[in-house]
Protein backbone atom coordinates (compact mmCIF):
# COMPACT_ATOMS: atom_id res chain seq x y z
CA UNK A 1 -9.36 9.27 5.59
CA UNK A 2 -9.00 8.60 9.42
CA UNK A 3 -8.75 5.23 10.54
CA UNK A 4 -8.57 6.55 14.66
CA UNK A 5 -10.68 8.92 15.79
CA UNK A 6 -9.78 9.16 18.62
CA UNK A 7 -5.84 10.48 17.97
CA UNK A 8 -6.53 11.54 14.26
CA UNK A 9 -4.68 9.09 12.67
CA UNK A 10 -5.05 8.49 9.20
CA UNK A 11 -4.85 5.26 6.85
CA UNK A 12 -2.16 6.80 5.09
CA UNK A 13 0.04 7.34 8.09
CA UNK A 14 -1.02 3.65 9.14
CA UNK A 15 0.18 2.26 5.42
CA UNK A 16 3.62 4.33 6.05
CA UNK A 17 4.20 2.83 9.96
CA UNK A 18 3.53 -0.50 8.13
CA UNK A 19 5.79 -0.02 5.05
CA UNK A 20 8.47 1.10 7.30
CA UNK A 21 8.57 -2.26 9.69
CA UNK A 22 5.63 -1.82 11.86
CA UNK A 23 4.31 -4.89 10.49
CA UNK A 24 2.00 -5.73 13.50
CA UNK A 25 -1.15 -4.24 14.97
CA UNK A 26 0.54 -4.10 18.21
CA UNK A 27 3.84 -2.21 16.57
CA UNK A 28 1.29 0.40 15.05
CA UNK A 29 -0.88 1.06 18.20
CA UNK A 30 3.06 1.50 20.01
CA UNK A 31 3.44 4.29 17.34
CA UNK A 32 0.70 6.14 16.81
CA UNK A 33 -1.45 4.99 19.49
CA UNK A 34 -4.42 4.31 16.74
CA UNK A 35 -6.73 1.88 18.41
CA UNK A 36 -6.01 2.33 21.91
CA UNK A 37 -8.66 4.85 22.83
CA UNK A 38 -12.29 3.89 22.43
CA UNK A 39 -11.29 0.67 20.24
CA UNK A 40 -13.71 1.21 17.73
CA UNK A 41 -11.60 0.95 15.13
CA UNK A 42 -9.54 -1.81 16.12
CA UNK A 43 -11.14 -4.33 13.67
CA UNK A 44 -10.55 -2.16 10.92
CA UNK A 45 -6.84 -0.98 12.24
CA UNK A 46 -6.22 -4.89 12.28
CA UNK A 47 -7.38 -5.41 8.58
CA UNK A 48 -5.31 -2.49 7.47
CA UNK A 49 -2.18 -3.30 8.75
CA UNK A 50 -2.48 -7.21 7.44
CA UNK A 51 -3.61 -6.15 4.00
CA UNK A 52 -1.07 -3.66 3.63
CA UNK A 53 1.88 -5.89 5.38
CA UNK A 54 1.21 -8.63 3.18
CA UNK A 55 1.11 -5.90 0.30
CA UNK A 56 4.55 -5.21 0.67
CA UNK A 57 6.06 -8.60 0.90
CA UNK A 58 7.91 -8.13 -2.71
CA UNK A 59 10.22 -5.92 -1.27
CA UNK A 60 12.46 -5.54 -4.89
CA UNK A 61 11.77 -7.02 -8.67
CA UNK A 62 14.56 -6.56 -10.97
CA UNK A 63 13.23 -6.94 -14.60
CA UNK A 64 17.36 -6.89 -16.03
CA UNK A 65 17.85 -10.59 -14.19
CA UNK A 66 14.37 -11.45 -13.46
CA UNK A 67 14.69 -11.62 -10.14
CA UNK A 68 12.65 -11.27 -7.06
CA UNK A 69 13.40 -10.86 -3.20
CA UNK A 70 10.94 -12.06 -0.95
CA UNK A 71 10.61 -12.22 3.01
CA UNK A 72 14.30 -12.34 2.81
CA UNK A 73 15.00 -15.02 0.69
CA UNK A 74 15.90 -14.74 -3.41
CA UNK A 75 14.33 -16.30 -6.03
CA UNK A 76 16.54 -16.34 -9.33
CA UNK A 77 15.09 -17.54 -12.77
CA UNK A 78 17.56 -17.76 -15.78
């Protein structure tokens, strides 16, 4: 589905800026332009990259040593 109009981006490509670091609005738009033209899809554009940023926070889970890495910082359980 599109998310921009304007320069044809699509969700998808929007979920794959975000999973690869462009964890802002403003880091997207700098890629892909998406929201920059006419701006009607900036409110949605906005929700989309927050939803899917904070989707992505567990960045590894290990079942062998139960362990999980988040924002940078591990959490160990014995």
């Amino acid at each position: 589905m599109l998310m921009c109009l304007c320069y044809g981006v699509s969700c998808k490509e929007i979920k794959n800026l975000v999973n690869q670091g462009f964890d802002t609005t403003e880091s997207v738009q700098e890629q892909c332009l998406a929201g920059t033209g006419c701006g009607c899809c900036l409110d949605a554009l906005e929700k989309l990259v927050e939803a899917e940023a904070n989707s992505t926070k567990f960045t590894q889970i290990t079942t062998s040593h139960a362990t999980a890495e988040q924002d940078n910082s591990l959490i160990q359980y014995p």
